[in-house]
C-alpha atoms as a PDB file:
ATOM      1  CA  UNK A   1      75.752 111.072 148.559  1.00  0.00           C
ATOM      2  CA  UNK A   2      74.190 114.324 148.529  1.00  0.00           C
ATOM      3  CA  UNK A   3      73.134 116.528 145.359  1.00  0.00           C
ATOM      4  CA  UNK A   4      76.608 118.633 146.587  1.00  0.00           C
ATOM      5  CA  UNK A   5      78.714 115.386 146.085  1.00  0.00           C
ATOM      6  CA  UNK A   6      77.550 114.894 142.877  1.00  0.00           C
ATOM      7  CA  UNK A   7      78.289 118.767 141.328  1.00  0.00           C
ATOM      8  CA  UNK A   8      82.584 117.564 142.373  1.00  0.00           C
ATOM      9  CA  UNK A   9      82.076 114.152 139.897  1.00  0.00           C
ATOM     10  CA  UNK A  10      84.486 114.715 137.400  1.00  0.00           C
ATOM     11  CA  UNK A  11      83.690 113.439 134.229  1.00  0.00           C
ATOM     12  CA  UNK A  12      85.016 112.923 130.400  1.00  0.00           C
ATOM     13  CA  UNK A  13      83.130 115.357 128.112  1.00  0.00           C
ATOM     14  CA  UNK A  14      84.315 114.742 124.393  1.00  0.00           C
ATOM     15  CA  UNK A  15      83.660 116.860 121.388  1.00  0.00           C
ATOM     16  CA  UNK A  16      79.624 116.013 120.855  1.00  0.00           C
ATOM     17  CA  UNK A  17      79.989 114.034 117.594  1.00  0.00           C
ATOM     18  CA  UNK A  18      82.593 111.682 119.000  1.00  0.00           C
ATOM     19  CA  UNK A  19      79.962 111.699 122.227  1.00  0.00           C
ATOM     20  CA  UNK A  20      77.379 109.994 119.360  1.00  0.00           C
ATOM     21  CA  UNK A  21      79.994 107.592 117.506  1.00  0.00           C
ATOM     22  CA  UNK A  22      80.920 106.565 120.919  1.00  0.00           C
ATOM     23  CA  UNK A  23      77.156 105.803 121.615  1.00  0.00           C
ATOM     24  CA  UNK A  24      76.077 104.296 118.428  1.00  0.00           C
ATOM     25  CA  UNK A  25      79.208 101.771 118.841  1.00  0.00           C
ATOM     26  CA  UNK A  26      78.075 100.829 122.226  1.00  0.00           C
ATOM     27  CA  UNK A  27      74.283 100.389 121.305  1.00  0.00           C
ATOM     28  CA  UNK A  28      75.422  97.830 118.753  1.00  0.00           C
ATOM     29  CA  UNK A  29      77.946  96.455 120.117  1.00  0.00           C
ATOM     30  CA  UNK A  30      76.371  95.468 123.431  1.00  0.00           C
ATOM     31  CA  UNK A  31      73.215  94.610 122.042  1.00  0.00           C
ATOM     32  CA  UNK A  32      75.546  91.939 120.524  1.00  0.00           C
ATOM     33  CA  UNK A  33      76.653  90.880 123.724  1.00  0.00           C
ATOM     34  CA  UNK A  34      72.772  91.070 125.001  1.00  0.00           C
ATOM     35  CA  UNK A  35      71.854  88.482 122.411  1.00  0.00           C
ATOM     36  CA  UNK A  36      74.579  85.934 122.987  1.00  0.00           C
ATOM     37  CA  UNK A  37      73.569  85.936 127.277  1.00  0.00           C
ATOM     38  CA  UNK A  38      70.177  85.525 125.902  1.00  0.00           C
ATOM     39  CA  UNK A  39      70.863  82.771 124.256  1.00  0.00           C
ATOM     40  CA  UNK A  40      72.982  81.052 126.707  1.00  0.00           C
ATOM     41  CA  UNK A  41      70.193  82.094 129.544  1.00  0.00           C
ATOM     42  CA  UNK A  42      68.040  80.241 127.551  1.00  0.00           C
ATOM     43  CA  UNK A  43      70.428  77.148 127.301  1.00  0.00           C
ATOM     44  CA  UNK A  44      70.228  76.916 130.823  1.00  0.00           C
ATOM     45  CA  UNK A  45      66.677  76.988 131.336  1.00  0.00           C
ATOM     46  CA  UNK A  46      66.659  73.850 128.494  1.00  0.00           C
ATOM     47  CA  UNK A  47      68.835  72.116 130.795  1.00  0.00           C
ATOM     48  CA  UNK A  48      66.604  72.499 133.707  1.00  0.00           C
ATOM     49  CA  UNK A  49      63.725  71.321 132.043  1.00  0.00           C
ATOM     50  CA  UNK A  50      65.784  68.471 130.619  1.00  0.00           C
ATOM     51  CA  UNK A  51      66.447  67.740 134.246  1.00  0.00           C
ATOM     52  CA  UNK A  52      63.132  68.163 135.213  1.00  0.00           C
ATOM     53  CA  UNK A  53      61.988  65.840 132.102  1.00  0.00           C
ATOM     54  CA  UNK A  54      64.485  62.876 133.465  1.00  0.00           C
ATOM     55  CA  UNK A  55      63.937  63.137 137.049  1.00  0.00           C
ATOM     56  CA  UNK A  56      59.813  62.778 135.964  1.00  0.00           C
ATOM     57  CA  UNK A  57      60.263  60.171 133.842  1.00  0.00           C
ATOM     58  CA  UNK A  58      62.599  58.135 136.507  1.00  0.00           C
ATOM     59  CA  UNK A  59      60.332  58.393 138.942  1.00  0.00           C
ATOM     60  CA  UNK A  60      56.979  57.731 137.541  1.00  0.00           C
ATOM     61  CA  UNK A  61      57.859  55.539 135.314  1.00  0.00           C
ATOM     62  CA  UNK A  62      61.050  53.183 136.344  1.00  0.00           C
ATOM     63  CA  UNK A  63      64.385  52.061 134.551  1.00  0.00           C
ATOM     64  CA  UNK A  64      62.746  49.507 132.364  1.00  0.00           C
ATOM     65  CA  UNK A  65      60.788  50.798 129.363  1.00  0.00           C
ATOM     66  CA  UNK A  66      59.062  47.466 128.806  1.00  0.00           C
ATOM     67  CA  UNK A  67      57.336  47.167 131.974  1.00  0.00           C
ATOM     68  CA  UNK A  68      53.550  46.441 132.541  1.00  0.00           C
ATOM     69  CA  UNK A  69      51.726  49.941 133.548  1.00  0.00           C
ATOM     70  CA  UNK A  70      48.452  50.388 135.374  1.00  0.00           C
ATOM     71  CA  UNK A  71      46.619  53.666 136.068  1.00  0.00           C
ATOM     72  CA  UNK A  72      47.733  55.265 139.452  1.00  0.00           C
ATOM     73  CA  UNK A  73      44.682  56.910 140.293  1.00  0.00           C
ATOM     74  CA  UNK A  74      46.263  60.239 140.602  1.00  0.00           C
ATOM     75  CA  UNK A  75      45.521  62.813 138.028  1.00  0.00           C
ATOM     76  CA  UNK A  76      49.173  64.437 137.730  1.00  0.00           C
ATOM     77  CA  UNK A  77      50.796  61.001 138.056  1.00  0.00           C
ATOM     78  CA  UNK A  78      49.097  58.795 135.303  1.00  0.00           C
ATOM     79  CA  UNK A  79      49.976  55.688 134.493  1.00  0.00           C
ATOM     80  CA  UNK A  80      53.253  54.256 136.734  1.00  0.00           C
ATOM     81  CA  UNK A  81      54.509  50.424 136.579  1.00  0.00           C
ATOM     82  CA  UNK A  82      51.875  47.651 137.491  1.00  0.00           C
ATOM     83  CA  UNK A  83      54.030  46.415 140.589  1.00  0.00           C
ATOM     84  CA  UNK A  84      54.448  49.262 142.117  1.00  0.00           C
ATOM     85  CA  UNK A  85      52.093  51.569 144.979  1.00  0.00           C
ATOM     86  CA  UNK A  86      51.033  55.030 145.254  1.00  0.00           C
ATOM     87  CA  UNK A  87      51.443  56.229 148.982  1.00  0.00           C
ATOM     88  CA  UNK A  88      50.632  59.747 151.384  1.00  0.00           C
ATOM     89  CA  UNK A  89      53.786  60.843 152.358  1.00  0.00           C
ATOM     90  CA  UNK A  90      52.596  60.415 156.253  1.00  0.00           C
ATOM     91  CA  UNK A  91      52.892  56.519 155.587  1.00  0.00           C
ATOM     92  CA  UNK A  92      56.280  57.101 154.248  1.00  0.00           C
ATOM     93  CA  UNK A  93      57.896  59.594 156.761  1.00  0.00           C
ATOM     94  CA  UNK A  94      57.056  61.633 159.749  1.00  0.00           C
ATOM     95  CA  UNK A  95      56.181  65.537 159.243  1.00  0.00           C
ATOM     96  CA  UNK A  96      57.029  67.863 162.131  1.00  0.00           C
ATOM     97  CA  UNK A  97      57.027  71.820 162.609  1.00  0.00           C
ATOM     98  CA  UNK A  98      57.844  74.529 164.836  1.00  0.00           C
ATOM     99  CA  UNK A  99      54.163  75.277 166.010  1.00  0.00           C
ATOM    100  CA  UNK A 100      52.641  77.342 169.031  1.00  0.00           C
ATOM    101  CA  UNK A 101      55.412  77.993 171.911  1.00  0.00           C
ATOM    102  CA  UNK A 102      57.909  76.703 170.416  1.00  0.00           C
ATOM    103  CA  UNK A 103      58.119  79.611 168.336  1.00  0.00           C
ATOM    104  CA  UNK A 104      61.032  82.117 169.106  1.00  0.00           C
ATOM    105  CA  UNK A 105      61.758  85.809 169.181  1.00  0.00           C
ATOM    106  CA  UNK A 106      64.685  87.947 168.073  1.00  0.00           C
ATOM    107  CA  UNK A 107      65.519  87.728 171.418  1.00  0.00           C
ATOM    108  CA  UNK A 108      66.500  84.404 171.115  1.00  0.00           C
ATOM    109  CA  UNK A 109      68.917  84.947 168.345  1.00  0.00           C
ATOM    110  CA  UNK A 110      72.403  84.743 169.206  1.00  0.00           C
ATOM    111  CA  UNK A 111      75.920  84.732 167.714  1.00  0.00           C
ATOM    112  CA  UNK A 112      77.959  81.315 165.548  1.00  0.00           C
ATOM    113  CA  UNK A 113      79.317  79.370 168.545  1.00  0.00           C
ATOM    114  CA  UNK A 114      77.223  80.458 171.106  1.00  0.00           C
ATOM    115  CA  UNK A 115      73.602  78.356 169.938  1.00  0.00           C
ATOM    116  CA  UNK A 116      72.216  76.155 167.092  1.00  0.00           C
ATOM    117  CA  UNK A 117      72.425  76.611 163.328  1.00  0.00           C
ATOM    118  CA  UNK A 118      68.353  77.373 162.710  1.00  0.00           C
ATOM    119  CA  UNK A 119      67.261  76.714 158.739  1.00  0.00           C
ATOM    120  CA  UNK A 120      64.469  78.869 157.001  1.00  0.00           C
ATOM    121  CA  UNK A 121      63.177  79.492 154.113  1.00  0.00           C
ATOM    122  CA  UNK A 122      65.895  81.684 152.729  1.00  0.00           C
ATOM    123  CA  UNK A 123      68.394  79.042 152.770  1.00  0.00           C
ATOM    124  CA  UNK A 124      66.363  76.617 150.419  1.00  0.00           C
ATOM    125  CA  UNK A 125      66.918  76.918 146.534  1.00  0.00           C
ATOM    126  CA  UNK A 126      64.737  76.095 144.060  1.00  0.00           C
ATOM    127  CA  UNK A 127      66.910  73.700 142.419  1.00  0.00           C
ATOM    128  CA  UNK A 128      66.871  71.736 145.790  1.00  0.00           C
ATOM    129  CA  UNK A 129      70.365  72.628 147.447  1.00  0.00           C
ATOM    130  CA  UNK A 130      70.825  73.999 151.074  1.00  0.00           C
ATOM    131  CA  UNK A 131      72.711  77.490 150.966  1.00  0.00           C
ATOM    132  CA  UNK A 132      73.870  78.861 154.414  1.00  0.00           C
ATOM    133  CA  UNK A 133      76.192  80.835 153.366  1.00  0.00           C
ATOM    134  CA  UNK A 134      73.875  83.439 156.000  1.00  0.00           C
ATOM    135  CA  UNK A 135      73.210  81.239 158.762  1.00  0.00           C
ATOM    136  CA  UNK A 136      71.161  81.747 162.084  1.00  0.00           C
ATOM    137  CA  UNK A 137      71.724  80.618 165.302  1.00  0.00           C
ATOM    138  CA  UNK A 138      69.379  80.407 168.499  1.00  0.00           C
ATOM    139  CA  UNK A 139      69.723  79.779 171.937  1.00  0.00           C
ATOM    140  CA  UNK A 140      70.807  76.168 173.216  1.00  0.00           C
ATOM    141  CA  UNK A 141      67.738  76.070 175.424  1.00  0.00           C
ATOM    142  CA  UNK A 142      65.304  76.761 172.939  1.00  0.00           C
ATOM    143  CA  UNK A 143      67.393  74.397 170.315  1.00  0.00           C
ATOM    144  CA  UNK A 144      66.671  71.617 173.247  1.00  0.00           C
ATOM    145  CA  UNK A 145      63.276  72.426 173.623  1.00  0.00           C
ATOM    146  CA  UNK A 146      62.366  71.220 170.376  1.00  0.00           C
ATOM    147  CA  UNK A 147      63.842  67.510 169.920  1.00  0.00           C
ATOM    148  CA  UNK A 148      61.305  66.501 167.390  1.00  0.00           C
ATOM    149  CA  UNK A 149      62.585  68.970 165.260  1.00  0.00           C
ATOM    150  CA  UNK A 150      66.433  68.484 165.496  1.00  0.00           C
ATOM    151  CA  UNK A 151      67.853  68.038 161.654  1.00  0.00           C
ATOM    152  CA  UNK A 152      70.173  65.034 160.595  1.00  0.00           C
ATOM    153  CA  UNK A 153      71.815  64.075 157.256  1.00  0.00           C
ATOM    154  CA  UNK A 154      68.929  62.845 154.835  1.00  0.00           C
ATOM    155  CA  UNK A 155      65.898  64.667 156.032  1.00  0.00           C
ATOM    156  CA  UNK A 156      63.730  66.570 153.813  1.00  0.00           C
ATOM    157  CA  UNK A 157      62.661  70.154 154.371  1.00  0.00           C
ATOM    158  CA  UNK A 158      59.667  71.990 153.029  1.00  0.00           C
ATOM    159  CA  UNK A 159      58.952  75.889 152.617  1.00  0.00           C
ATOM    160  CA  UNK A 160      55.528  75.775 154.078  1.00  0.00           C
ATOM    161  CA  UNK A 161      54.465  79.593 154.210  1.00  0.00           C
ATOM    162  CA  UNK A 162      55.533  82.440 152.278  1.00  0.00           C
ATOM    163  CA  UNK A 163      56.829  84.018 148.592  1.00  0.00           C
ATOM    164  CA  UNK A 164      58.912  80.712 148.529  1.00  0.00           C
ATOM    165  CA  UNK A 165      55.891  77.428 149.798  1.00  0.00           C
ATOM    166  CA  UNK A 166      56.516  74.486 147.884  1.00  0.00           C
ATOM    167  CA  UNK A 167      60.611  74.823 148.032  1.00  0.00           C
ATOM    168  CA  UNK A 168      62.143  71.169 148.376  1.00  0.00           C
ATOM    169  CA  UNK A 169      65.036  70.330 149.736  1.00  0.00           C
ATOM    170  CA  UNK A 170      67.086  66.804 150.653  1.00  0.00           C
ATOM    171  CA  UNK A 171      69.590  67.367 153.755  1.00  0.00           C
ATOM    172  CA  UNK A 172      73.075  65.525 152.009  1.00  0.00           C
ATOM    173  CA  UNK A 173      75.154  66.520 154.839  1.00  0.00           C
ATOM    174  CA  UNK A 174      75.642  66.874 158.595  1.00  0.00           C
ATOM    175  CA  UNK A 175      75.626  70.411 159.897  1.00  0.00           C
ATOM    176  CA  UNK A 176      75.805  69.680 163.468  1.00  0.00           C
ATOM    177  CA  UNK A 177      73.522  70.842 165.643  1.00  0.00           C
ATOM    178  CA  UNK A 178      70.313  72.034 163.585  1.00  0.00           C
ATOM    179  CA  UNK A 179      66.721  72.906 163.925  1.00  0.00           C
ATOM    180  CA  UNK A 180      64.307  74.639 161.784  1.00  0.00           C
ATOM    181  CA  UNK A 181      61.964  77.702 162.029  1.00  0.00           C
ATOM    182  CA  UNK A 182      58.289  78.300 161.633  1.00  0.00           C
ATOM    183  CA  UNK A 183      58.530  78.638 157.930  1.00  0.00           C
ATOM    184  CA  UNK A 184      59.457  74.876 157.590  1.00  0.00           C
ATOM    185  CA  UNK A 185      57.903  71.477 157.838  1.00  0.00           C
ATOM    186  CA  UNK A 186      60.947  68.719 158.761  1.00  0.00           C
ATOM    187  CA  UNK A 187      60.238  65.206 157.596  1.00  0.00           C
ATOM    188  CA  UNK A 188      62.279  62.045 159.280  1.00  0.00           C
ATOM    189  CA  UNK A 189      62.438  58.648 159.755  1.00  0.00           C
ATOM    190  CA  UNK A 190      61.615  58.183 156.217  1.00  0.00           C
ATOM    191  CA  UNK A 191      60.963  54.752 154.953  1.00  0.00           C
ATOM    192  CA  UNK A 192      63.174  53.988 151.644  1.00  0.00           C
ATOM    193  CA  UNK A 193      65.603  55.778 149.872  1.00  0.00           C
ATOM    194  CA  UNK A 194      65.358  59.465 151.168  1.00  0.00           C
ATOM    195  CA  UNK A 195      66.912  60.488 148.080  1.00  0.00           C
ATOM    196  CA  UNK A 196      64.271  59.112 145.961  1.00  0.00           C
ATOM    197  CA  UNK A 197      61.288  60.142 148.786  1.00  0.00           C
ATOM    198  CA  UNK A 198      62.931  63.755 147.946  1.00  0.00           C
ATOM    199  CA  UNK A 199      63.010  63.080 144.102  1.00  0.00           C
ATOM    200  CA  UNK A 200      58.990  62.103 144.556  1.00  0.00           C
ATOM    201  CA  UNK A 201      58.279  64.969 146.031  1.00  0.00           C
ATOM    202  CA  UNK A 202      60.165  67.137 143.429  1.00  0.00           C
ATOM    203  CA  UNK A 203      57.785  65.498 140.884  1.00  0.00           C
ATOM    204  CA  UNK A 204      54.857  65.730 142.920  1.00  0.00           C
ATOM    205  CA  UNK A 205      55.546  69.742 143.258  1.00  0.00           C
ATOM    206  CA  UNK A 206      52.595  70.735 141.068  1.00  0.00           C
ATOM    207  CA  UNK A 207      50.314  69.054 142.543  1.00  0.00           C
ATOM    208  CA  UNK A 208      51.797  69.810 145.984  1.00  0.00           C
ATOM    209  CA  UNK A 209      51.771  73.711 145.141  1.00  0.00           C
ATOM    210  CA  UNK A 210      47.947  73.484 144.334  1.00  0.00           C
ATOM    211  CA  UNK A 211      47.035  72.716 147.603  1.00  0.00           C
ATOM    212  CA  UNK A 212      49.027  76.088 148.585  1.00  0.00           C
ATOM    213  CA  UNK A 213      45.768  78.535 150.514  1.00  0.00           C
ATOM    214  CA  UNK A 214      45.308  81.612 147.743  1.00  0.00           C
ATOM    215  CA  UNK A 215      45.222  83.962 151.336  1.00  0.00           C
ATOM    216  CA  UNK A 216      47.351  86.959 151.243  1.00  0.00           C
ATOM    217  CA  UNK A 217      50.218  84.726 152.159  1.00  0.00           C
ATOM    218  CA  UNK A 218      50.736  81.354 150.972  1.00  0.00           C
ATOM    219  CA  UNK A 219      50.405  78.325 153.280  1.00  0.00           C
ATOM    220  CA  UNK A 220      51.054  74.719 152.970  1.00  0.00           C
ATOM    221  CA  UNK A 221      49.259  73.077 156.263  1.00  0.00           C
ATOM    222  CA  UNK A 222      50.967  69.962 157.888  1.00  0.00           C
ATOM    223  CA  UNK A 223      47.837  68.207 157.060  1.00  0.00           C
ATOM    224  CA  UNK A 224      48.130  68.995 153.274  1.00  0.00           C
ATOM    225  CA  UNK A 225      51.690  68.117 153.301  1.00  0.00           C
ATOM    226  CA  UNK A 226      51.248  64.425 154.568  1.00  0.00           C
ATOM    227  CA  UNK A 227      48.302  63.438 151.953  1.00  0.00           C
ATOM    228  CA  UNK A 228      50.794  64.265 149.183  1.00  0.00           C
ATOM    229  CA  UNK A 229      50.911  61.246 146.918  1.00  0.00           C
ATOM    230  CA  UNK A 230      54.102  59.863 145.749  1.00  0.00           C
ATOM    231  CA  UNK A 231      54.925  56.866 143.340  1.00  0.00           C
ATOM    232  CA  UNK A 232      56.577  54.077 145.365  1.00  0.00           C
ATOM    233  CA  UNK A 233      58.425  51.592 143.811  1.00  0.00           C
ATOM    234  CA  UNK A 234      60.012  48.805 145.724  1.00  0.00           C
ATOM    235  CA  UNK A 235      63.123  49.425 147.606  1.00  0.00           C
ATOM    236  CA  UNK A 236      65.157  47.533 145.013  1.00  0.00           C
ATOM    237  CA  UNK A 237      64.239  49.519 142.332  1.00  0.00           C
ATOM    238  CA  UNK A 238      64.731  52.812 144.000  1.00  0.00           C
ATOM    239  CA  UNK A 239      68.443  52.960 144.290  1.00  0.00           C
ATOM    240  CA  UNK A 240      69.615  52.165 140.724  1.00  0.00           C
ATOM    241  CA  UNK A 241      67.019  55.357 139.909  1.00  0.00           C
ATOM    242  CA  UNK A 242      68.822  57.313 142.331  1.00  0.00           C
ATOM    243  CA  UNK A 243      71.887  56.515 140.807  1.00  0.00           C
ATOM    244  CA  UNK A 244      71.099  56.856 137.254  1.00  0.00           C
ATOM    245  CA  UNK A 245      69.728  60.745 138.158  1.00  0.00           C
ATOM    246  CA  UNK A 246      72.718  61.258 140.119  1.00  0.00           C
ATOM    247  CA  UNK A 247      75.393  60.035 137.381  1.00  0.00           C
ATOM    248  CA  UNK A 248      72.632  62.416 134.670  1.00  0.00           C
ATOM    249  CA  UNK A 249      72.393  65.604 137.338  1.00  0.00           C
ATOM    250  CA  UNK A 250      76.390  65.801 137.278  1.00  0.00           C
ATOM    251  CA  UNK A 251      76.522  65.738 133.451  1.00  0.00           C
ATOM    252  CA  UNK A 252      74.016  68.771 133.589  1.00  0.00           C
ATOM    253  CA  UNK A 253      75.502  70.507 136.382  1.00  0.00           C
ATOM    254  CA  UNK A 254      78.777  70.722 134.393  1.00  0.00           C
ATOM    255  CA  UNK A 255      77.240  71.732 131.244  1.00  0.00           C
ATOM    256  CA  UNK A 256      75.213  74.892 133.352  1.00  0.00           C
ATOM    257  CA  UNK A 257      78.887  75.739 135.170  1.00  0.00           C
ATOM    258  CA  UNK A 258      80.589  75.660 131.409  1.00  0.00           C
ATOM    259  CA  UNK A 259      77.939  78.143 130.123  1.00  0.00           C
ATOM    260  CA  UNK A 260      77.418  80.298 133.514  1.00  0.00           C
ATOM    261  CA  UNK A 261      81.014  80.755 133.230  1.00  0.00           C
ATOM    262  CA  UNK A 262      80.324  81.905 129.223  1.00  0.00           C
ATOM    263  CA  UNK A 263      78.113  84.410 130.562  1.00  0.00           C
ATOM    264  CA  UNK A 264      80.248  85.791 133.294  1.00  0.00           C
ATOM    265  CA  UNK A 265      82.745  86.274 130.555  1.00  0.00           C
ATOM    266  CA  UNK A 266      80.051  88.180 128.212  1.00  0.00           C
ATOM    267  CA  UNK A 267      78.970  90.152 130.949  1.00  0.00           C
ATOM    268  CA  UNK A 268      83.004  91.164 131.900  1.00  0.00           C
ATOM    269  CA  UNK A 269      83.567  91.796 128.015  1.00  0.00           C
ATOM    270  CA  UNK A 270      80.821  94.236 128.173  1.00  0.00           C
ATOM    271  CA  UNK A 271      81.798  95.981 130.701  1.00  0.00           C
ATOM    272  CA  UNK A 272      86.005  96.481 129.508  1.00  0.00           C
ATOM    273  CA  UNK A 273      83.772  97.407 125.968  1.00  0.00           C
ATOM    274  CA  UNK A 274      82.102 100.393 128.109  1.00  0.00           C
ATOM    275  CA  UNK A 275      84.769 101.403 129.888  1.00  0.00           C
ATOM    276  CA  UNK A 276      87.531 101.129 127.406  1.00  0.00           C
ATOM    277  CA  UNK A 277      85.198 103.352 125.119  1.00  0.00           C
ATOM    278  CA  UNK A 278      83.960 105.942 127.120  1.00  0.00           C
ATOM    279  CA  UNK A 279      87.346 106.861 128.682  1.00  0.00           C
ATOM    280  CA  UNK A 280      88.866 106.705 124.803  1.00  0.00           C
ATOM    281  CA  UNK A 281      91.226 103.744 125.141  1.00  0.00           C
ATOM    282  CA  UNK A 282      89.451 102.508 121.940  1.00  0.00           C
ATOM    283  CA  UNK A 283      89.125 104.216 118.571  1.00  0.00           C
ATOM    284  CA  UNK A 284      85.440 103.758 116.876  1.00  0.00           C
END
């Protein structure tokens, strides 16, 4: 729009003291509404940490509240159950990038159909979940180029440059074919639950995100990736944790939908509240 475009807006121009009540009303009335989305903004971010509080104590610590501890040797870990091990994540999975000329161009971009999905950074959430709602898709020869780096169901991906290092996130499904770009680290052929290995690194995060370079852009080597200590329990034991966070992380994921769907309401009532009073469909 141009400043021309904006002199042919036509607008509602009430007497001046209705132009105040009309303000006043709306000050206090959506500073109302402000509160209550504060409130519920902050209910969410309780039951994120309560999330974060569960997973920590699942995975550090076990099912059974009784059992014999022993210092882990790692300062962000502490104590974990006598019988089980601390371990590097390189003797628990293999770590691969896109590195050197393997790298690709804009060039090599192409349209859905014609080449393979390609994951980055921007398609990892915090909270863990793949979004490709935006995908990316490269050539088939480059896609073929790069076997080592090929995605399946149940690998683990890793923002390892960028705004976004330290993002986490467990593959649950099969896209078909998949690859990843330079901003990633893949890891496969993981030994154990990969669920869990994924839930272990989630805890680990802190300590992971230390390691991060304080350069001008953050970057999380290969190297620094596969001395990342998790707490290993045995095989056994690692399932019925899985299960127990997955049966907790639907109970929470409801309760965030029920009140993200409170605030979308707020957030519509304050707007029909604007509206309906500055065009004088309500009396104040």
């Amino acid at each position: 729009m141009y400043n021309e475009d904006f002199g042919q807006v036509i607008t509602l121009l009430p007497p001046l003291a209705e132009q105040t009540r009309i303000a006043e009303f709306l000050d206090q009335k959506t500073a109302q509404i402000d509160q209550a989305i504060a409130q519920k903004e902050r209910l969410i971010d309780l039951l994120n940490e309560r999330r974060q509080v569960l997973i920590h104590r699942a995975v550090t610590r076990g099912l059974d509240p009784n059992v014999a501890m022993k210092p882990s040797g790692i300062e962000w870990l502490g104590d974990i159950p006598a019988h089980w091990e601390v371990k590097k994540l390189k003797y628990v999975l293999r770590s691969q990038g896109r590195i050197g000329f393997k790298g690709y161009t804009t060039s090599d971009l192409v349209d859905k159909g014609e080449g393979a999905l390609t994951l980055g950074a921007s398609h990892l959430t915090w909270t863990g979940e793949l979004d490709v709602s935006k995908p990316v898709f490269i050539t088939w020869r480059k896609y073929y180029e790069s076997p080592e780096i090929m995605v399946s169901k149940n690998d683990i991906l890793i923002v390892q440059r960028g705004s976004t290092c330290g993002k986490v996130s467990l593959v649950r499904e099969d896209f078909g074919p998949t690859t990843i770009n330079p901003s990633l680290v893949l890891l496969k052929q993981i030994r154990g639950n990969s669920e869990y290995v994924y839930l272990g690194i989630r805890v680990a995060i802190s300590s992971l995100l230390s390691l991060i370079s304080s350069t001008a852009i953050p970057m999380l080597s290969q190297f620094q990736i596969d001395n990342i200590y998790i707490p290993f329990p045995p095989e056994n034991e690692q399932n019925p944790i899985v299960d127990l966070l997955s049966g907790k992380n639907a109970e929470i994921d409801f309760a965030l939908s029920k009140v993200q769907k409170q605030i979308q309401k707020l957030q519509e009532l304050k707007s029909t509240l604007i509206n309906s009073a500055v065009t004088g469909k309500i009396r104040v």
